[in-house]
N, C-alpha and C. Protein backbone atom coordinates (compact mmCIF):
# COMPACT_ATOMS: atom_id res chain seq x y z
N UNK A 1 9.75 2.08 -25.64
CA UNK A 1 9.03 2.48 -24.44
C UNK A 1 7.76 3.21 -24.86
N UNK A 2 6.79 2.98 -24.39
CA UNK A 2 5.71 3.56 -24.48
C UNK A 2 4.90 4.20 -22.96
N UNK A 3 4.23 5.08 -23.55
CA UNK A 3 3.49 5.67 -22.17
C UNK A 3 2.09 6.09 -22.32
N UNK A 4 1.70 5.44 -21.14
CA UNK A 4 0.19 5.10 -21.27
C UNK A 4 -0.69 5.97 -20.18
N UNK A 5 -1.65 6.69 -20.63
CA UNK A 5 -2.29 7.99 -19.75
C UNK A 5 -3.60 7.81 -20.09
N UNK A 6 -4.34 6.63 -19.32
CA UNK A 6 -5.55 5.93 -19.41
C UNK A 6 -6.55 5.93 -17.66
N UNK A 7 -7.47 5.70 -18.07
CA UNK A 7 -8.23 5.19 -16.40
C UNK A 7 -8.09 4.21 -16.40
N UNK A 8 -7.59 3.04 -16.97
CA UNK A 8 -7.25 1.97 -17.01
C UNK A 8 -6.02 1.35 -17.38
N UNK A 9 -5.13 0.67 -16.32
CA UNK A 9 -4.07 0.34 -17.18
C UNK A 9 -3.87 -1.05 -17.87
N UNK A 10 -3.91 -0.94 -18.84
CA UNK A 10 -3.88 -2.06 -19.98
C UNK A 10 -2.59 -1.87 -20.90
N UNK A 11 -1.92 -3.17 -21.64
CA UNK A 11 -1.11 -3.58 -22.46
C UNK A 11 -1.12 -3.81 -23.51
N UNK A 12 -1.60 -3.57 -24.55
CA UNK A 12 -1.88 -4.28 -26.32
C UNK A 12 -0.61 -5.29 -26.33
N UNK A 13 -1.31 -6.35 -25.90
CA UNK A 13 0.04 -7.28 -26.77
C UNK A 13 0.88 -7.47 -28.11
N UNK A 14 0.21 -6.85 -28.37
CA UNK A 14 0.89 -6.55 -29.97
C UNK A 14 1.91 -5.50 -29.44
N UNK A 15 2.28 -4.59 -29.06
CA UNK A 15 3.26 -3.92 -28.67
C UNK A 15 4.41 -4.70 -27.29
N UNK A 16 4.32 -5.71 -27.00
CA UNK A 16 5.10 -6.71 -26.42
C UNK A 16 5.80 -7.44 -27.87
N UNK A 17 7.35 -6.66 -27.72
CA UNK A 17 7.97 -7.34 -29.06
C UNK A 17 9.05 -7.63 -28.54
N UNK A 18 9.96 -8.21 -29.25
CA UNK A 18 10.97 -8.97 -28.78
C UNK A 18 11.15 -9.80 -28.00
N UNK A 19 10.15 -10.34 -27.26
CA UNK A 19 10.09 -10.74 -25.53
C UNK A 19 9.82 -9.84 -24.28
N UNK A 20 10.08 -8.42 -24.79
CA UNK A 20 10.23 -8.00 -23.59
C UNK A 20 9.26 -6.40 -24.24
N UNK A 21 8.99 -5.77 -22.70
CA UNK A 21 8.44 -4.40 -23.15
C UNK A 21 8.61 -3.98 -22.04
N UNK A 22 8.87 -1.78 -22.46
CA UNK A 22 8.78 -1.44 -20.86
C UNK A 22 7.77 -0.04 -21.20
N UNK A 23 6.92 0.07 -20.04
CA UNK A 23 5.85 1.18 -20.45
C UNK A 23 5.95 2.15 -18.85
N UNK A 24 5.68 3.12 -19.63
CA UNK A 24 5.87 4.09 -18.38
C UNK A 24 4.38 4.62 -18.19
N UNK A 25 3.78 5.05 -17.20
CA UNK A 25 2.48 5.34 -17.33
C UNK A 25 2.05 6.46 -16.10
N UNK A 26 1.06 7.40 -16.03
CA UNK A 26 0.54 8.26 -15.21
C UNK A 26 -1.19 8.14 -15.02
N UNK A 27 -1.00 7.78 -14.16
CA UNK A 27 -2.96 7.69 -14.07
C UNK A 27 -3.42 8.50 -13.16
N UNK A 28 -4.03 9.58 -13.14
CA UNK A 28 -5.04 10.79 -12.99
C UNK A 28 -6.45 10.52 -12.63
N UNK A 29 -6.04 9.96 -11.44
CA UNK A 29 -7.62 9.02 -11.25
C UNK A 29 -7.57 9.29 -9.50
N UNK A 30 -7.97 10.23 -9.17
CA UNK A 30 -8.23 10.36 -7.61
C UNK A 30 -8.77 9.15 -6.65
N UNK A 31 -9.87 8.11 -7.20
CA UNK A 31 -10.48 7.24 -6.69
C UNK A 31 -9.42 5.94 -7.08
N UNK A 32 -8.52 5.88 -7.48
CA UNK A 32 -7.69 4.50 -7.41
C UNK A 32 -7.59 4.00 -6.65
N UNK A 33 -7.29 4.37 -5.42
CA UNK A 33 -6.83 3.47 -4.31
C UNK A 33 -7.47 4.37 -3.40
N UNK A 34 -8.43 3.93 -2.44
CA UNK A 34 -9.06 4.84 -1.50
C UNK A 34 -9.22 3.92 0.06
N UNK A 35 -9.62 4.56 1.24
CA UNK A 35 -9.30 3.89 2.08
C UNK A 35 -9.93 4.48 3.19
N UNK A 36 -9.90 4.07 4.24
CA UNK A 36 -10.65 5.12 5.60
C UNK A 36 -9.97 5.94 6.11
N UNK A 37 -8.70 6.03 6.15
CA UNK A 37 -7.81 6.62 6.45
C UNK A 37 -6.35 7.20 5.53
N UNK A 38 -6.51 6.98 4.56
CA UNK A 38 -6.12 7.51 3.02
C UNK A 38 -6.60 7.84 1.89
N UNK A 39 -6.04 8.33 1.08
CA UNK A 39 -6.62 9.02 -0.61
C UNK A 39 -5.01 9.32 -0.94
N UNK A 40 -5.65 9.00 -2.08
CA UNK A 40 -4.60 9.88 -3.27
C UNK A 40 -4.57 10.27 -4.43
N UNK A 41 -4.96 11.65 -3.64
CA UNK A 41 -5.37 12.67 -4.70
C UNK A 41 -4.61 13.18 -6.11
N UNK A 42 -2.88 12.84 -5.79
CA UNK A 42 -2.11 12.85 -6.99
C UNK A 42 -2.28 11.65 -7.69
N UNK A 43 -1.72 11.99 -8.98
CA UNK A 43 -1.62 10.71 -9.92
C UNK A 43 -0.90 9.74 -9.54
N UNK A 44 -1.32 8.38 -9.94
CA UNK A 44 -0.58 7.23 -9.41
C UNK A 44 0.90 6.98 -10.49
N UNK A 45 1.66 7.33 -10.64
CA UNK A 45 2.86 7.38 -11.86
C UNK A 45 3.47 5.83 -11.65
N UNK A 46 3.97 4.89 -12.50
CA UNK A 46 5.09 4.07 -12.56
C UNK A 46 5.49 3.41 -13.94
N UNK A 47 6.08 2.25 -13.47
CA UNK A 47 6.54 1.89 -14.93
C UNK A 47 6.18 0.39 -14.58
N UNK A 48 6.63 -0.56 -15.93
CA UNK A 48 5.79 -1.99 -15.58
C UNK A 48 6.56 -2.47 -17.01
N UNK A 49 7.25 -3.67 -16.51
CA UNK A 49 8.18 -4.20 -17.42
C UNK A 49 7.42 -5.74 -17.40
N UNK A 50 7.43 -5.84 -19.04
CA UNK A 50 6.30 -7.16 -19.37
C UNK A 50 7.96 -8.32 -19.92
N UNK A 51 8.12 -9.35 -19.47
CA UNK A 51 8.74 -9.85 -20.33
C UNK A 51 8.21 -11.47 -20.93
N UNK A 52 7.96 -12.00 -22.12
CA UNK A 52 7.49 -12.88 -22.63
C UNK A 52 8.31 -13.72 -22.86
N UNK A 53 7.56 -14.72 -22.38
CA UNK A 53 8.71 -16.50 -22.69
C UNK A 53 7.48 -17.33 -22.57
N UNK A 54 7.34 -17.96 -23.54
CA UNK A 54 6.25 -19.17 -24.48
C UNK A 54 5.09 -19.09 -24.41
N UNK A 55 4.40 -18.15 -24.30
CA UNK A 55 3.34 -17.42 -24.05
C UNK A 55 2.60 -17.19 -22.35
N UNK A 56 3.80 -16.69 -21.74
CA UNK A 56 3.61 -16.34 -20.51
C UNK A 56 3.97 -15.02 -20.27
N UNK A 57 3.40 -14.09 -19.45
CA UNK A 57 4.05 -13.08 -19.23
C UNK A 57 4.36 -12.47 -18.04
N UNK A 58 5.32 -12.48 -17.62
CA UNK A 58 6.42 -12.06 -16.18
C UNK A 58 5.37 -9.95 -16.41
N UNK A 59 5.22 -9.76 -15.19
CA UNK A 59 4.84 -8.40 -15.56
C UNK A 59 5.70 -7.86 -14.26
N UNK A 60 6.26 -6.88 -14.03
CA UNK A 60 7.38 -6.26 -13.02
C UNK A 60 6.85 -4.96 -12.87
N UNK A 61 5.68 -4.84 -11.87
CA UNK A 61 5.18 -3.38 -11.61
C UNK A 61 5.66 -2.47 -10.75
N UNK A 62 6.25 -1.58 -10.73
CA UNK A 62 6.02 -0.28 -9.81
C UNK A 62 5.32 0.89 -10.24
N UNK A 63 5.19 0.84 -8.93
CA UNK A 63 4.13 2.32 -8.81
C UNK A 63 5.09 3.38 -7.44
N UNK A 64 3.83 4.61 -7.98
CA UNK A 64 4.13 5.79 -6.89
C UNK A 64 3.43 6.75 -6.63
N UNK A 65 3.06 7.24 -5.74
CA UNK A 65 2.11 8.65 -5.58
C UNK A 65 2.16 9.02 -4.09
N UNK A 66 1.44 10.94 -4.14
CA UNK A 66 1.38 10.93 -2.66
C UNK A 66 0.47 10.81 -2.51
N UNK A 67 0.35 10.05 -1.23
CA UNK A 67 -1.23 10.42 -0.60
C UNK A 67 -1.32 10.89 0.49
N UNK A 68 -2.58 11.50 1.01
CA UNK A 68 -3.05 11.83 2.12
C UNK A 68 -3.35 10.82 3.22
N UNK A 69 -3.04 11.03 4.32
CA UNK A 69 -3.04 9.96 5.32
C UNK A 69 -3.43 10.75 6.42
N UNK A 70 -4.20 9.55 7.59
CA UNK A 70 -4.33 10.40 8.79
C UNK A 70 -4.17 9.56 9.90
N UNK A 71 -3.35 10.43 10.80
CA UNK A 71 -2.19 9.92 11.86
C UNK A 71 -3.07 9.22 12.68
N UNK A 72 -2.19 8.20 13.43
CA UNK A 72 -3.36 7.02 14.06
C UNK A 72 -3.25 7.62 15.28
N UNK A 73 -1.66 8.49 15.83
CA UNK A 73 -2.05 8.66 16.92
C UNK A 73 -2.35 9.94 17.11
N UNK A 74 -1.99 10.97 16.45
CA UNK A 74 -2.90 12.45 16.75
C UNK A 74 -4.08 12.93 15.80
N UNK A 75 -4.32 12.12 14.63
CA UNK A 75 -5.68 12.26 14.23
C UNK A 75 -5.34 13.86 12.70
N UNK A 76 -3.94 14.25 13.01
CA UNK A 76 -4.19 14.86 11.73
C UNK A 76 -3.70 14.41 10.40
N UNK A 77 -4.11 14.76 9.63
CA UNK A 77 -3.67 14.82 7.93
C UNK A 77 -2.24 14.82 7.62
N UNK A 78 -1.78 14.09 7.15
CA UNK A 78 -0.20 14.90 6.41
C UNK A 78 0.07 13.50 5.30
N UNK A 79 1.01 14.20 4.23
CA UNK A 79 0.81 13.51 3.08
C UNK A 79 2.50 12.71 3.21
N UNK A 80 2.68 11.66 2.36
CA UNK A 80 4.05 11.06 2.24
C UNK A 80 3.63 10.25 0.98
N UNK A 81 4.66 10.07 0.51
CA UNK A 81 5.44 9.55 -0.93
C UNK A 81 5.40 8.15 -0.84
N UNK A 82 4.48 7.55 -1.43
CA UNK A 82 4.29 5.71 -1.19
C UNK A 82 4.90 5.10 -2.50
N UNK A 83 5.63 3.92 -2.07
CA UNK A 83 6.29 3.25 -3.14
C UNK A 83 6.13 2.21 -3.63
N UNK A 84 5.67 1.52 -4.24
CA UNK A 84 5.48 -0.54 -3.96
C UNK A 84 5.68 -0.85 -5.78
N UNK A 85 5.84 -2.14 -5.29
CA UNK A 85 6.29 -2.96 -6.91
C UNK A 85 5.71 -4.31 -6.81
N UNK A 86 5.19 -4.85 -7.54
CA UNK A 86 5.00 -6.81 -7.36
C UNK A 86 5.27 -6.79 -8.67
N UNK A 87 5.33 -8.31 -8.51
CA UNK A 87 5.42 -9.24 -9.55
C UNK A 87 4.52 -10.24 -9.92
N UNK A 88 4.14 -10.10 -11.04
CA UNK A 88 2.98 -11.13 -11.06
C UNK A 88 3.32 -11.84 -12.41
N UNK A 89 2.92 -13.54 -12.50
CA UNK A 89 3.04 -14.14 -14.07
C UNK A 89 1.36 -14.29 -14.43
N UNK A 90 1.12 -13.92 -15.96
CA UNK A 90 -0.17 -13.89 -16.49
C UNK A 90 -0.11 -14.91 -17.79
N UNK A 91 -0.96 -15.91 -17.63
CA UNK A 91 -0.46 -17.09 -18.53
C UNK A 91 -1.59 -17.22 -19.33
N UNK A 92 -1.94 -17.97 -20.68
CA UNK A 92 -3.03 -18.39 -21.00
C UNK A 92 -3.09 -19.91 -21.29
N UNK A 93 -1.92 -20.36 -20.41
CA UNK A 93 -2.09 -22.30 -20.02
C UNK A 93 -2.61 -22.43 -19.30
N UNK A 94 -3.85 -22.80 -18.73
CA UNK A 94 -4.92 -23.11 -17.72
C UNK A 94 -3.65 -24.09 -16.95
N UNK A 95 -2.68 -24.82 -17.21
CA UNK A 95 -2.24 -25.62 -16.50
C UNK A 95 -1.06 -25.25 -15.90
N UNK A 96 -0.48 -24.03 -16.33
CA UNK A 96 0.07 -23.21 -15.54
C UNK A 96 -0.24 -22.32 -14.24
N UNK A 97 -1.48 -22.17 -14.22
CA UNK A 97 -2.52 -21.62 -12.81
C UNK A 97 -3.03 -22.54 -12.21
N UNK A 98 -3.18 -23.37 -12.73
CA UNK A 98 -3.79 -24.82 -11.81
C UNK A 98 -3.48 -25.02 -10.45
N UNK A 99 -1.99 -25.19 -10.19
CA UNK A 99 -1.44 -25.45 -8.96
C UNK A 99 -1.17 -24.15 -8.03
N UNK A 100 -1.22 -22.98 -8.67
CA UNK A 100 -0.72 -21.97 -7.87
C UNK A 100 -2.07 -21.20 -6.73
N UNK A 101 -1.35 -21.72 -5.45
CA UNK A 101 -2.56 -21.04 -4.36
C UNK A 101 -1.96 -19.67 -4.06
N UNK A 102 -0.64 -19.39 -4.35
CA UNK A 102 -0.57 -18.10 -3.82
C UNK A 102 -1.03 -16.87 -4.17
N UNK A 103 -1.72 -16.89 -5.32
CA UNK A 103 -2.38 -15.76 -6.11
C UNK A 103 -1.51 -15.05 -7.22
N UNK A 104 -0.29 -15.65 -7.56
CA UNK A 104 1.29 -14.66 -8.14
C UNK A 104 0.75 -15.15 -9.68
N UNK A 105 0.17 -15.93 -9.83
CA UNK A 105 0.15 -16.23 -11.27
C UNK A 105 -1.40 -16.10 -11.81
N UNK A 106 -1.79 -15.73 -12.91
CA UNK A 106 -3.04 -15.35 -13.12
C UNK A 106 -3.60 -15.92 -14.71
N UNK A 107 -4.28 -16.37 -15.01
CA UNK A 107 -4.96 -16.92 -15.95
C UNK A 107 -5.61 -15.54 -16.92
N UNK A 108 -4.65 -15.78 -17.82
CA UNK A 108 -5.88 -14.78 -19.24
C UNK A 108 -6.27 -15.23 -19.75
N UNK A 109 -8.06 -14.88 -20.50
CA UNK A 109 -8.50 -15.31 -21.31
C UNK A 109 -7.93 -15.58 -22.74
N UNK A 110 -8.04 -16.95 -23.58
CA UNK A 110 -7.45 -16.79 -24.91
C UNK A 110 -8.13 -16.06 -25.40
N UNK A 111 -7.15 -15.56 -27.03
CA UNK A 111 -7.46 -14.58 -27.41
C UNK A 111 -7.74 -13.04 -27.31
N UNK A 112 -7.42 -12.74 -26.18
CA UNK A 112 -7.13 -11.48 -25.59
C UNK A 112 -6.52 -10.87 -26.10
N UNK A 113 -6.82 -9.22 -26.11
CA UNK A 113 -5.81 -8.81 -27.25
C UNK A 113 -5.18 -7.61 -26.01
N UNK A 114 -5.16 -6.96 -24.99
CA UNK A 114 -4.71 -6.82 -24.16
C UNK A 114 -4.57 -7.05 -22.62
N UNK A 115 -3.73 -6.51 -21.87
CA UNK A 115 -3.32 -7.04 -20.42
C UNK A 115 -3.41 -6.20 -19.56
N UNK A 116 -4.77 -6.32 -19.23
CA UNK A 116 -5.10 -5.14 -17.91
C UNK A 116 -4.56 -5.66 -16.51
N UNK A 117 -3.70 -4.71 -15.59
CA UNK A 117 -2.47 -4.80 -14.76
C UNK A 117 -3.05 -3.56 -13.92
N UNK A 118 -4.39 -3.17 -14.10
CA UNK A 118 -5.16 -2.26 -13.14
C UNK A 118 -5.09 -2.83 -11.57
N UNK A 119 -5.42 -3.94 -11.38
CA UNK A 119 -5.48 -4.36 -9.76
C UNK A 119 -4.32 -4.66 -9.44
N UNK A 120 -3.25 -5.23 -10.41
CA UNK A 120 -2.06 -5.14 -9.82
C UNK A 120 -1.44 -4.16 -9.74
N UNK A 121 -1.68 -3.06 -9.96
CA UNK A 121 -0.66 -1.75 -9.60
C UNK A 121 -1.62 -0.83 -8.83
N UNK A 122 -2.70 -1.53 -8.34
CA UNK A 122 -3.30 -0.64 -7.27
C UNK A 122 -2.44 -1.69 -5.90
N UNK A 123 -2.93 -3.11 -5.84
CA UNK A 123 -2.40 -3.62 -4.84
C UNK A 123 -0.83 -3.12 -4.45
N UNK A 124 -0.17 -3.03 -5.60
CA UNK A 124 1.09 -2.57 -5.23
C UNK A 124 1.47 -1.72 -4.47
N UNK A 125 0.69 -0.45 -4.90
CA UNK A 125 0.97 0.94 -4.05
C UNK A 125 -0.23 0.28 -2.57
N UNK A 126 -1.29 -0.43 -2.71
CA UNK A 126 -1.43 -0.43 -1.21
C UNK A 126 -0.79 -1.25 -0.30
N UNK A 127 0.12 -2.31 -0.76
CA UNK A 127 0.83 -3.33 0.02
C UNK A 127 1.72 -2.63 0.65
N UNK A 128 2.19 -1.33 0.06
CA UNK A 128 3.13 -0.37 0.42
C UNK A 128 3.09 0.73 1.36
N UNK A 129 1.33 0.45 1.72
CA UNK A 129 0.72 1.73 3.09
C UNK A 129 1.16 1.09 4.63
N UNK A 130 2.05 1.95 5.01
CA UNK A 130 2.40 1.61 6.19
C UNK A 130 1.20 0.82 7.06
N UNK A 131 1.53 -0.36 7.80
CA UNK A 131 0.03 -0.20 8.91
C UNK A 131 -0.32 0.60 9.80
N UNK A 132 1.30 1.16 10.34
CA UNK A 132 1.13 1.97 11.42
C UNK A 132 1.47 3.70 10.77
N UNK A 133 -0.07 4.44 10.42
CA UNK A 133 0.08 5.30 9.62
C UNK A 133 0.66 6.61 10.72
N UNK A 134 1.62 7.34 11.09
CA UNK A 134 2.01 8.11 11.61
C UNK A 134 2.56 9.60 10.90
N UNK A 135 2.51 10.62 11.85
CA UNK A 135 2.87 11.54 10.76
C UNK A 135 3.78 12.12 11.02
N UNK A 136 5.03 11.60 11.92
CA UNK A 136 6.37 11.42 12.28
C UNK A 136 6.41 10.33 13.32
N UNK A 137 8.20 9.54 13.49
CA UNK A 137 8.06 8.94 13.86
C UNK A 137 7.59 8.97 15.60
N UNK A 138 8.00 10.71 16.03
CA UNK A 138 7.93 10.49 17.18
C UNK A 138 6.41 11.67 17.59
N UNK A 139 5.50 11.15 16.75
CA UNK A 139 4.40 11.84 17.17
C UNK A 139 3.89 11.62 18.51
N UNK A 140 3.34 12.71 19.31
CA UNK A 140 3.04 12.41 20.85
C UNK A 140 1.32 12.34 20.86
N UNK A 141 1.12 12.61 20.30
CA UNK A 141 -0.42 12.12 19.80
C UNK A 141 -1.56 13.08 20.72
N UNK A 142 -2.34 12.69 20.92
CA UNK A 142 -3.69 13.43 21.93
C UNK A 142 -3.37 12.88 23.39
N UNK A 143 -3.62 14.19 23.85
CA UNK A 143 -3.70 13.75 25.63
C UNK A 143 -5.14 13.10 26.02
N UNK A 144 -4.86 12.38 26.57
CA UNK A 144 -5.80 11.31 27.05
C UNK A 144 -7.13 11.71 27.94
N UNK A 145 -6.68 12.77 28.61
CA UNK A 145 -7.59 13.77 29.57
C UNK A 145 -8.77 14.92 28.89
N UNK A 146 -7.38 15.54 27.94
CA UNK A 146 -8.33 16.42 27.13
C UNK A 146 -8.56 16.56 26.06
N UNK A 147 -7.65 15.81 25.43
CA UNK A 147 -7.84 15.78 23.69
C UNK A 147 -6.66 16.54 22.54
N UNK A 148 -5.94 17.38 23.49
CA UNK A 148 -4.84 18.27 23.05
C UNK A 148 -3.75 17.69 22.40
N UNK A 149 -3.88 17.89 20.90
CA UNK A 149 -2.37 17.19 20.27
C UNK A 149 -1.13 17.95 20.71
N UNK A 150 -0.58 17.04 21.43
CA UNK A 150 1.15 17.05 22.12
C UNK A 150 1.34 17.33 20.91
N UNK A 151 1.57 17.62 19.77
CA UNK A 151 2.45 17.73 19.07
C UNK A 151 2.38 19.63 19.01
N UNK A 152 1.38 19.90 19.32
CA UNK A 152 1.50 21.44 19.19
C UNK A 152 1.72 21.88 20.62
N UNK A 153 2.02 21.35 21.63
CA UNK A 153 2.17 21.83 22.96
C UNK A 153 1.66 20.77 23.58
N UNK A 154 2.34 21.58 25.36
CA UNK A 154 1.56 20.42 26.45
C UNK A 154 0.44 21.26 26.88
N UNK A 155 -0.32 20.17 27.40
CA UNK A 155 -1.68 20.62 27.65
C UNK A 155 -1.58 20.68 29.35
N UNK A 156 -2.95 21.31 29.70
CA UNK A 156 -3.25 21.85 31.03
C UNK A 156 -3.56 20.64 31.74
N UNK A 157 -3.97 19.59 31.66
CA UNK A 157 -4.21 18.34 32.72
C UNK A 157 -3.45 18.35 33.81
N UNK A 158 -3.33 17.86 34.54
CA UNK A 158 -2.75 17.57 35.68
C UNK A 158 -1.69 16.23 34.76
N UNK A 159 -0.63 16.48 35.90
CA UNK A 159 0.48 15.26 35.27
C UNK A 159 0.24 14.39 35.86
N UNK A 160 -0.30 13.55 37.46
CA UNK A 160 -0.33 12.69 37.47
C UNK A 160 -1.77 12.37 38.08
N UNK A 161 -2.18 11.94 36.99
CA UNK A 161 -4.02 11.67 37.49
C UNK A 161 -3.88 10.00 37.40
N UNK A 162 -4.84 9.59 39.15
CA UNK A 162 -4.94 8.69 39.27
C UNK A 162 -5.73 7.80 39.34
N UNK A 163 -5.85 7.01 38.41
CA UNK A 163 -6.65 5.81 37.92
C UNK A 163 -6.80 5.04 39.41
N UNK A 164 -7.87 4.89 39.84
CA UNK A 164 -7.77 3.57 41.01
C UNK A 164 -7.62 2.26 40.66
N UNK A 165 -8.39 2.13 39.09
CA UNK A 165 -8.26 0.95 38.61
C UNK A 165 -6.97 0.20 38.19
N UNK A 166 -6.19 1.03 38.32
CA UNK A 166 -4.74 0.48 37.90
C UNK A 166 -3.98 0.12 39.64
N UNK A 167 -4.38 0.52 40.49
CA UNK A 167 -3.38 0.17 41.86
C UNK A 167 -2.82 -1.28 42.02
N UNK A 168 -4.23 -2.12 41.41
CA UNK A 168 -3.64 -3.21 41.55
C UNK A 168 -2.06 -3.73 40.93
N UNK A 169 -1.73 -3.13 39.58
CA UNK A 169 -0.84 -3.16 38.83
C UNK A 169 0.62 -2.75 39.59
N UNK A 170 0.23 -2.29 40.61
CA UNK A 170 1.53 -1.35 41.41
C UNK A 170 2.01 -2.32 42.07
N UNK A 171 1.46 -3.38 42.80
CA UNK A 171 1.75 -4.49 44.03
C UNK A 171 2.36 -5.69 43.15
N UNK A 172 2.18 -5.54 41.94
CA UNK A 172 2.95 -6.47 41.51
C UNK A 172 4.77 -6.71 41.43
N UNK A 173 5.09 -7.90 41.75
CA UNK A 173 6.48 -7.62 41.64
C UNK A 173 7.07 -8.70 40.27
N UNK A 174 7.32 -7.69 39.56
CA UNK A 174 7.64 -8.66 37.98
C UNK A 174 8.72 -9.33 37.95
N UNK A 175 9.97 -9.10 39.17
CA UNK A 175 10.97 -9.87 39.41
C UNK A 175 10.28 -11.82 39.37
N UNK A 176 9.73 -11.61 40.17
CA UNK A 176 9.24 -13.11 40.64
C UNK A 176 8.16 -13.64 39.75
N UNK A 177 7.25 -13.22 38.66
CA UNK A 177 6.61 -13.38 37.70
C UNK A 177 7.47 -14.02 36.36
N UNK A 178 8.83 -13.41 36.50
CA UNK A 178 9.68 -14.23 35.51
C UNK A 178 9.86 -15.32 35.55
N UNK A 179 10.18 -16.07 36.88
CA UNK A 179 10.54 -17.20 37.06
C UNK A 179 9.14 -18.17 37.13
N UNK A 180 8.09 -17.76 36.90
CA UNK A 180 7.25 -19.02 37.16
C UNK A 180 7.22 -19.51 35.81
């Protein structure tokens, strides 16, 4: 096992022995994965298991870190623990990538003397960002009237303010809308 504490994560193939390798790694890189509505400001930590069969290489990434996130529906900050792993094959048979549209298999240059796995262990941890970024599940978000995050109290609005534009919505009868 080896462990790798780089701005870049790369493999020396020469340390891929037996067929197989497993590397543990910490990257200290604030700008790794950045976003409009995330950062992560801790290190990205995981491990990444290479295994070799006829000059192909199976690579088995996970990653982990916290990041900062901000809630879609009340607009504040709060951090959570993101997890993700892929799998990707990295070949240097041009005719092994030939057919593949899904993107899982990747072409290295010959003669390469290592295996940079930088975009795949960023994609990892972002395939793993919720879409719906919340900062519990039952956040009540901003009042609509005044701006007041429900989550720290109710606010002074009036409870039932009335939209005229919605009346029409009232005369409807959804019983009989089913059946057409």
């Amino acid at each position: 096992m080896a462990f790798i504490k780089l701005r870049k994560l790369c493999i020396p193939i020469e340390q891929i022995t037996d067929g197989m390798a497993f590397f543990s790694y910490k990257l200290n890189q604030p700008d790794f994965i950045t976003g409009e509505h995330f950062r992560f400001p801790d290190p990205v930590e995981g491990e990444t298991t290479v295994t070799q069969v006829d000059g192909d290489f199976l690579m088995e990434i996970a990653v982990r870190s916290k990041g900062v996130f901000t809630c879609d529906r009340c607009g504040e900050d709060y951090e959570s623990l993101i997890e993700g792993s892929i799998k990707t094959l990295m070949t240097m048979k041009p005719e092994n990538a030939r057919d593949d549209e899904s993107g899982d298999i990747k072409l290295l240059a010959p003669g390469i003397q290592e295996i940079d796995f930088t975009q795949d262990a960023r994609d990892a941890l972002h395939l793993a960002i919720p879409v719906k970024l919340l900062c519990k599940k039952d956040c009540a978000g901003l009042c609509a009237g005044c701006g007041q995050n429900l989550n720290d109290g109710i606010c002074s609005c009036p409870a039932d303010v009335n939209d005229s534009r919605w009346d029409a919505l009232k005369n409807i009868n959804w019983d009989e809308q089913e059946n057409l």
